[in-house]
N, C-alpha and C. Protein backbone atom coordinates (compact mmCIF):
# COMPACT_ATOMS: atom_id res chain seq x y z
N UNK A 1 4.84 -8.11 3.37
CA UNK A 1 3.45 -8.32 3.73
C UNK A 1 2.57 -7.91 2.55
N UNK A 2 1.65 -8.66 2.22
CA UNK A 2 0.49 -8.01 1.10
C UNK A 2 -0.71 -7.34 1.74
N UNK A 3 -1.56 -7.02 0.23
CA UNK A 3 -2.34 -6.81 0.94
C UNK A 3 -3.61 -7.63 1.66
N UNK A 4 -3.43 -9.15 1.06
CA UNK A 4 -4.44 -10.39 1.94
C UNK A 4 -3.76 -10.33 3.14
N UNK A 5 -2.56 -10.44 3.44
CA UNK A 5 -2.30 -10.52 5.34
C UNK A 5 -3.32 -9.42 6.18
N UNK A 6 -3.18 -8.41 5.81
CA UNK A 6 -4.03 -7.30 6.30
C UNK A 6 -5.20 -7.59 6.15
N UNK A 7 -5.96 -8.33 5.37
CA UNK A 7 -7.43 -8.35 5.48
C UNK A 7 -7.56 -9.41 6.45
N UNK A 8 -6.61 -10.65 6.12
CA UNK A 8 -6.54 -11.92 7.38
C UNK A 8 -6.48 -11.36 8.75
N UNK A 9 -5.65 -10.24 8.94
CA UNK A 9 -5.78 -9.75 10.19
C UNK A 9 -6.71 -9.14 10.42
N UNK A 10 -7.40 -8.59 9.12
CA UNK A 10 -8.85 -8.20 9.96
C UNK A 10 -9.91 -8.88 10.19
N UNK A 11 -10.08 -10.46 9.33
CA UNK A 11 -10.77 -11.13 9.52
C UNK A 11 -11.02 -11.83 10.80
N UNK A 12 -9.44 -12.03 11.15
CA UNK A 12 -9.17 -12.40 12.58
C UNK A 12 -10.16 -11.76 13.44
N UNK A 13 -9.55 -10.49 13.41
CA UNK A 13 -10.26 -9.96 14.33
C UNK A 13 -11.56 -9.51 14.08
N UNK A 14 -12.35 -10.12 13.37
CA UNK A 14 -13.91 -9.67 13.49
C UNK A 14 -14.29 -8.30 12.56
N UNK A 15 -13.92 -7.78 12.04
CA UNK A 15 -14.38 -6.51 11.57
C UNK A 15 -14.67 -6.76 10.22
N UNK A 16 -14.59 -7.27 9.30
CA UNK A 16 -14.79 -7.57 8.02
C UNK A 16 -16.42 -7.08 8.25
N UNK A 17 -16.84 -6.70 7.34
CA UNK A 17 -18.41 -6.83 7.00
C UNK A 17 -18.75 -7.93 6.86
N UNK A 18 -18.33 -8.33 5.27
CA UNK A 18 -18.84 -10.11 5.23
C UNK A 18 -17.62 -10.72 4.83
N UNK A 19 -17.32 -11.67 5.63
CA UNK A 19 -15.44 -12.46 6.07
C UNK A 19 -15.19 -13.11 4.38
N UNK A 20 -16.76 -13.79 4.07
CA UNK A 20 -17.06 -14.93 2.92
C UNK A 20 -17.03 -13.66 1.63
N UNK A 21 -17.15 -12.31 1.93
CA UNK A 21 -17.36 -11.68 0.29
C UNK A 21 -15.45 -11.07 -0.18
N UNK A 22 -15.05 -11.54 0.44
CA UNK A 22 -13.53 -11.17 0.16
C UNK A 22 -12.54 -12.41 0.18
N UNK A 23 -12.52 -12.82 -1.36
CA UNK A 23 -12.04 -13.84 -2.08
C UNK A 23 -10.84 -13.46 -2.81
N UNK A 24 -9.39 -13.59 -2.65
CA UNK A 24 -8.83 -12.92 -3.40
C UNK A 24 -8.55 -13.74 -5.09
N UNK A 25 -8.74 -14.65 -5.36
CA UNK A 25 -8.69 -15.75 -5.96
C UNK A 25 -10.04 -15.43 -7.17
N UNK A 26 -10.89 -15.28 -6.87
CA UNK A 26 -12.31 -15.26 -7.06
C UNK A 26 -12.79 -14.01 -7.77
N UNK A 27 -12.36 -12.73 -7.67
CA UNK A 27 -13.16 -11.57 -7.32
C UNK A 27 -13.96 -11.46 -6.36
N UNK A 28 -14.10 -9.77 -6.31
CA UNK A 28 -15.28 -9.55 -5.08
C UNK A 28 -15.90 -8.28 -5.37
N UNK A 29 -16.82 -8.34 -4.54
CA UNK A 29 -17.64 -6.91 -4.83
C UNK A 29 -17.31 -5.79 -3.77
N UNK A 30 -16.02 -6.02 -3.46
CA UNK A 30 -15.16 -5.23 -2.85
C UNK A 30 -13.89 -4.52 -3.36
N UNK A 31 -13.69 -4.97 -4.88
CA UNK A 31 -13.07 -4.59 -5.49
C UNK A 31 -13.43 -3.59 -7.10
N UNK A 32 -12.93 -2.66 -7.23
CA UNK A 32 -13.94 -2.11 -8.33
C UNK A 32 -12.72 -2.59 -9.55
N UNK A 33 -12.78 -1.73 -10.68
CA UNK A 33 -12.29 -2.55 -12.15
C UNK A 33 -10.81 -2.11 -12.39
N UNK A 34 -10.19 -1.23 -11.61
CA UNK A 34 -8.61 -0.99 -11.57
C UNK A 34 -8.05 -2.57 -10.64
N UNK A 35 -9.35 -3.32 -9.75
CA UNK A 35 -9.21 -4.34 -8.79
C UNK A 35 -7.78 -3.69 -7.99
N UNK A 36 -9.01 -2.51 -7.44
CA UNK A 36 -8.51 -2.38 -5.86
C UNK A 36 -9.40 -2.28 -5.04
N UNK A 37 -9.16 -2.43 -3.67
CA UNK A 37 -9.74 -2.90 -2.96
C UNK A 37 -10.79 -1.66 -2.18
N UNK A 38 -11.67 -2.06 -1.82
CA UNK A 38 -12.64 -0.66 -1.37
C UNK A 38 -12.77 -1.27 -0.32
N UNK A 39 -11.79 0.48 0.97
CA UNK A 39 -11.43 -0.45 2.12
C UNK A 39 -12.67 0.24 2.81
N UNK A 40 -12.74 1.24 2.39
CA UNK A 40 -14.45 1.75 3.14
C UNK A 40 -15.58 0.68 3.15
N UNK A 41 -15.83 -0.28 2.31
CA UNK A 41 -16.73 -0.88 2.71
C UNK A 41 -16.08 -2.08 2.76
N UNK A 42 -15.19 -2.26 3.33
CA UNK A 42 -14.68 -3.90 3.40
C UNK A 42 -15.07 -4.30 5.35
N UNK A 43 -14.95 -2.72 5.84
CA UNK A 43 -14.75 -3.24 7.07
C UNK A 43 -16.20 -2.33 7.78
N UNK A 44 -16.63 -2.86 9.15
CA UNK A 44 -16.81 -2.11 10.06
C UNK A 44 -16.78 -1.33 10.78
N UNK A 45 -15.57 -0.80 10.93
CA UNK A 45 -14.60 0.02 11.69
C UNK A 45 -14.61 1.44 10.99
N UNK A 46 -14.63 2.62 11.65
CA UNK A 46 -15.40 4.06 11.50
C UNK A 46 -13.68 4.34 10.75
N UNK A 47 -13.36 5.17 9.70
CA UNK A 47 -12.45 5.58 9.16
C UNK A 47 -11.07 5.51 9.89
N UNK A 48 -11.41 6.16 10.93
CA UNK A 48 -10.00 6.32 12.19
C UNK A 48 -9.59 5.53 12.81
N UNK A 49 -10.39 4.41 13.06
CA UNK A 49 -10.28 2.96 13.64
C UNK A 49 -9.38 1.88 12.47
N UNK A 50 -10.03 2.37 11.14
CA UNK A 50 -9.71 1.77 10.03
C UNK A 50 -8.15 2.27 10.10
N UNK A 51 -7.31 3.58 10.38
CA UNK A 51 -6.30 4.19 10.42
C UNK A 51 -5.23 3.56 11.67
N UNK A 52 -6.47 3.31 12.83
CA UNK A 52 -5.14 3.05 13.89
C UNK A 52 -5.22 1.05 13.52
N UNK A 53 -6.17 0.60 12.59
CA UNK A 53 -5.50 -0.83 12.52
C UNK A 53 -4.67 -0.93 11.28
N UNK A 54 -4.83 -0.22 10.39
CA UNK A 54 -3.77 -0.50 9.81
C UNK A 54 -2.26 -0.21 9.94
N UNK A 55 -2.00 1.31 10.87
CA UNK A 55 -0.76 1.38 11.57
C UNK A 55 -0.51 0.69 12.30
N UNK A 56 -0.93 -0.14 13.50
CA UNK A 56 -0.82 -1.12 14.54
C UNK A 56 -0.34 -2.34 13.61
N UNK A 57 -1.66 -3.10 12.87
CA UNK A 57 -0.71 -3.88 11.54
C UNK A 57 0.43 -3.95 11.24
N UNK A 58 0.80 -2.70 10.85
CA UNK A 58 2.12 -2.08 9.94
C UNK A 58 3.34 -2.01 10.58
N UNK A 59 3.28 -1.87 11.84
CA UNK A 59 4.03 -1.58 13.36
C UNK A 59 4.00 0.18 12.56
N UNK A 60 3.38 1.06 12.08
CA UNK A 60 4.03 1.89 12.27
C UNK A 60 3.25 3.34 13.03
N UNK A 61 4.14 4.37 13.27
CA UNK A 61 2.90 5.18 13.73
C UNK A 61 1.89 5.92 13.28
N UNK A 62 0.81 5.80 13.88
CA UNK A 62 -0.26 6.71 13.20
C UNK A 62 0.15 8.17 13.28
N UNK A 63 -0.26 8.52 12.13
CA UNK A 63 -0.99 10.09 11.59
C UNK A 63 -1.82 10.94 12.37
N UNK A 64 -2.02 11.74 12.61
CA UNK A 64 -3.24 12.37 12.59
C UNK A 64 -3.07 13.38 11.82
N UNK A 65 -4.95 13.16 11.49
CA UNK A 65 -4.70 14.50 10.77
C UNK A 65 -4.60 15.97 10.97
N UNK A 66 -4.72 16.59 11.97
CA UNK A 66 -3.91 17.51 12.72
C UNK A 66 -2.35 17.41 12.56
N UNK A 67 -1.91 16.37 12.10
CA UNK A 67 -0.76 16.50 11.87
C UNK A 67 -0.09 16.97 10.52
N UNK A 68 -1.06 16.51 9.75
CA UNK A 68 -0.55 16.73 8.01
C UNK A 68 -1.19 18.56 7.72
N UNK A 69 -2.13 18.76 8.72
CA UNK A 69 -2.73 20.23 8.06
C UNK A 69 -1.96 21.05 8.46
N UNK A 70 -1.21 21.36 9.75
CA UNK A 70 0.13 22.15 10.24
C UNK A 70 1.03 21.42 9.73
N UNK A 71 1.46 20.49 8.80
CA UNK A 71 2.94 20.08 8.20
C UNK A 71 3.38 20.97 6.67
N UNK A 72 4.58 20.50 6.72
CA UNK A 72 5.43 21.20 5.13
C UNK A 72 5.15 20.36 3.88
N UNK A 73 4.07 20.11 3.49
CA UNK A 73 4.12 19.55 1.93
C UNK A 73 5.38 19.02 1.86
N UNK A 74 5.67 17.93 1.08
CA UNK A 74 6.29 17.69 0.61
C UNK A 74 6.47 17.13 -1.00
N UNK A 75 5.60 16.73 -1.23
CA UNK A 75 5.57 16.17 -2.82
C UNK A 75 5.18 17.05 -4.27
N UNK A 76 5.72 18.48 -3.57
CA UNK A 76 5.27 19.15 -4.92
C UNK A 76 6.18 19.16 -6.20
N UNK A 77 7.18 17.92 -6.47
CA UNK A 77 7.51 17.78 -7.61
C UNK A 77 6.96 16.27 -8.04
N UNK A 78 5.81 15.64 -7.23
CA UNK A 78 4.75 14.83 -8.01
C UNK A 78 3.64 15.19 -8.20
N UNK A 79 2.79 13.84 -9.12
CA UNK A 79 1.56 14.46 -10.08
C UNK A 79 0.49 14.35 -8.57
N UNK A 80 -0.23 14.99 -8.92
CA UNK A 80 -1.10 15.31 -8.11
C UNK A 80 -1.85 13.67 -8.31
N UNK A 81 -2.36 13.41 -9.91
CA UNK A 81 -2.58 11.89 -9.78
C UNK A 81 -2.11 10.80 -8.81
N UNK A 82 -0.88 11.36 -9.22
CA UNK A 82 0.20 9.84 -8.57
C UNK A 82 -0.39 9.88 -6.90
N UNK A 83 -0.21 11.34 -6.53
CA UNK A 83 -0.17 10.85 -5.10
C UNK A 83 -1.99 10.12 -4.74
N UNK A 84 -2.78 10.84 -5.48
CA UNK A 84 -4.13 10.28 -5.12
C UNK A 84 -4.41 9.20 -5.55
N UNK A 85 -3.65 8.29 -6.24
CA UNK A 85 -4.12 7.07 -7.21
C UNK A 85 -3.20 6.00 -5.88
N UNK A 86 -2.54 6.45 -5.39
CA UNK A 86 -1.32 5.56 -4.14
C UNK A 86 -1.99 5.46 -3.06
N UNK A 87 -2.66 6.76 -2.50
CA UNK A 87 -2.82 6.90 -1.41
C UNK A 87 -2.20 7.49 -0.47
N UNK A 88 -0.51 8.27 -0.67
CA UNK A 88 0.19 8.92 -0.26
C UNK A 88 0.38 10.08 0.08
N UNK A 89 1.13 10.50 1.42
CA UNK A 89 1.01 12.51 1.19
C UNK A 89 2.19 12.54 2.32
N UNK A 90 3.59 12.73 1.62
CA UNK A 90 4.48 13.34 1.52
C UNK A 90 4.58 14.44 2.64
N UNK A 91 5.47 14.81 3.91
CA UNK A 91 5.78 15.85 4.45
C UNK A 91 6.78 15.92 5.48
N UNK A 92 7.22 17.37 5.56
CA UNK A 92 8.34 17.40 6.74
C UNK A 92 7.40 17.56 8.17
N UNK A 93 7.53 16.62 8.80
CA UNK A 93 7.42 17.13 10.43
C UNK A 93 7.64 17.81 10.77
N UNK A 94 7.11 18.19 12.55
CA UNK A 94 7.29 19.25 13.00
C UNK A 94 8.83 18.92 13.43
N UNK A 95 9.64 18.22 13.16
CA UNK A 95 10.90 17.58 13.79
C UNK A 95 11.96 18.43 12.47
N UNK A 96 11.41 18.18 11.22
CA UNK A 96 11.79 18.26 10.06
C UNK A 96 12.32 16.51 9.33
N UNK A 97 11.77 16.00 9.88
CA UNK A 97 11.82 14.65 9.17
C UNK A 97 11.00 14.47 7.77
N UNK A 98 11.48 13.58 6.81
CA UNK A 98 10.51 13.42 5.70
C UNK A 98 9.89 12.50 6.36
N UNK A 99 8.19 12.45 6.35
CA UNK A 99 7.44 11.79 6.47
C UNK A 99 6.57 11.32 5.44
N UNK A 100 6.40 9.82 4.97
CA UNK A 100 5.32 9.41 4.23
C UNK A 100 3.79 9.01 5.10
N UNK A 101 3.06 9.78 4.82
CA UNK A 101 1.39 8.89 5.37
C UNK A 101 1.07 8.16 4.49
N UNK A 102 0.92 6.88 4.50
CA UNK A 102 0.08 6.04 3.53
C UNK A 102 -0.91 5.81 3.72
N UNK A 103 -2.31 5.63 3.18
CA UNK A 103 -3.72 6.02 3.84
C UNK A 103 -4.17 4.64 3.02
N UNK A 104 -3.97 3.21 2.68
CA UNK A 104 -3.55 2.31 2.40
C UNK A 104 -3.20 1.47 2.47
N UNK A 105 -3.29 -0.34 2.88
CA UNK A 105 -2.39 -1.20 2.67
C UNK A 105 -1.72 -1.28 1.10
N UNK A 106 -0.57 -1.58 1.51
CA UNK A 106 0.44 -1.64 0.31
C UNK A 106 1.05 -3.26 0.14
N UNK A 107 1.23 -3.60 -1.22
CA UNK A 107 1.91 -4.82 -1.09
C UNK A 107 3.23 -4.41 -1.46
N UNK A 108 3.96 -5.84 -0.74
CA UNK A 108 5.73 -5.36 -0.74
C UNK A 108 5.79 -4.85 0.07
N UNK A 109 7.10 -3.94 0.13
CA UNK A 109 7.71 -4.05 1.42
C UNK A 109 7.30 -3.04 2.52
N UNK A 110 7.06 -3.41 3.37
CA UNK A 110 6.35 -3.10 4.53
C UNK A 110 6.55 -1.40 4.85
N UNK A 111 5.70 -0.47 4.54
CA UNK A 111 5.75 0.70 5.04
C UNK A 111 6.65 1.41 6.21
N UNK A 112 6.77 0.59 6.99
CA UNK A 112 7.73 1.12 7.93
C UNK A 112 9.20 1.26 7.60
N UNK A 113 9.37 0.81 6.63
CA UNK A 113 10.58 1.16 5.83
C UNK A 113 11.09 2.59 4.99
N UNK A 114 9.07 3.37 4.85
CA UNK A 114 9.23 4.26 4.21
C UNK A 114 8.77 5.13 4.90
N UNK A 115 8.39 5.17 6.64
CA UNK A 115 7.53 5.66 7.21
C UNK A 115 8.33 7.30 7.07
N UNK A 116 9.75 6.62 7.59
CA UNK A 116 10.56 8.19 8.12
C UNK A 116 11.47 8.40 7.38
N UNK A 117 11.96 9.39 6.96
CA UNK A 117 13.71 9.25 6.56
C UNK A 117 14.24 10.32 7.39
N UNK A 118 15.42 9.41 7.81
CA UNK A 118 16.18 10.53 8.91
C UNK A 118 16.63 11.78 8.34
N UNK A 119 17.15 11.66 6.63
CA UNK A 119 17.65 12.78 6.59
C UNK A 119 17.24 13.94 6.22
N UNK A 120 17.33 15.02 5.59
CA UNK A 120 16.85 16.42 5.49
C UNK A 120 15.89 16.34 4.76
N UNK A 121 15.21 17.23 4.79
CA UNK A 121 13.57 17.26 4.09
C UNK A 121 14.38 17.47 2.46
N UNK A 122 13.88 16.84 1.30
CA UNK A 122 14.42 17.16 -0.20
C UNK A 122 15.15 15.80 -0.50
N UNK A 123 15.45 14.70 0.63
CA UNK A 123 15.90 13.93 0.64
C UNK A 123 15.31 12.38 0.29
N UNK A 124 15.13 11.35 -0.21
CA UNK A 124 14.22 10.26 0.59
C UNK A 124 15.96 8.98 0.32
């Protein structure tokens, strides 16, 4: 899935700000000069809304954030860049699962692939 399916699905469903200012072909003024996409103002939808459509999208499950502030870090042998330039944040559950949050559409392969890993936290 890219990241135009996800905007198609949001176009679908009505939330786009303006459906006509998101051209992927074209440029947009939704994109700044790394041309990524600025999902805060692409849509309507209040941050958390923006969170449960892109997990619903994704098939995968939402986050909360109550969840990541009581969790185990996990990515402290990456750059602090890397994870903020992705959108990513790394942690063990309260289960002890590795968990990825992606705060993000991603192109390629579909997040739910990277949502969980069954095995031990140190693992992916």
């Amino acid at each position: 899935m890219l990241q135009s399916d996800f905007v198609a699905h949001l176009a679908r469903k009505g939330v786009l700000r303006d459906p006509r200012s998101f051209d992927p072909g074209a440029g947009s003024r939704n994109r700044n000069l790394q041309d990524e996409i600025d999902w805060s103002g692409l849509t309507k939808l209040t941050p958390s809304a923006f969170a449960d459509e892109l997990a619903a999208f994704y098939q995968c499950g939402r986050v909360q954030r109550s969840d990541l502030v009581g969790a185990h870090f996990a990515g402290t042998e990456l750059s602090a860049r890397f994870l903020k330039e992705e959108r990513i944040f790394p942690y063990q559950d309260e289960s002890g699962a590795l968990t990825l949050a992606i705060a993000a559409p991603i192109d390629g392969t579909p997040p739910i692939r990277v949502c969980k890993s069954n095995g031990p936290a140190g693992r992916a």
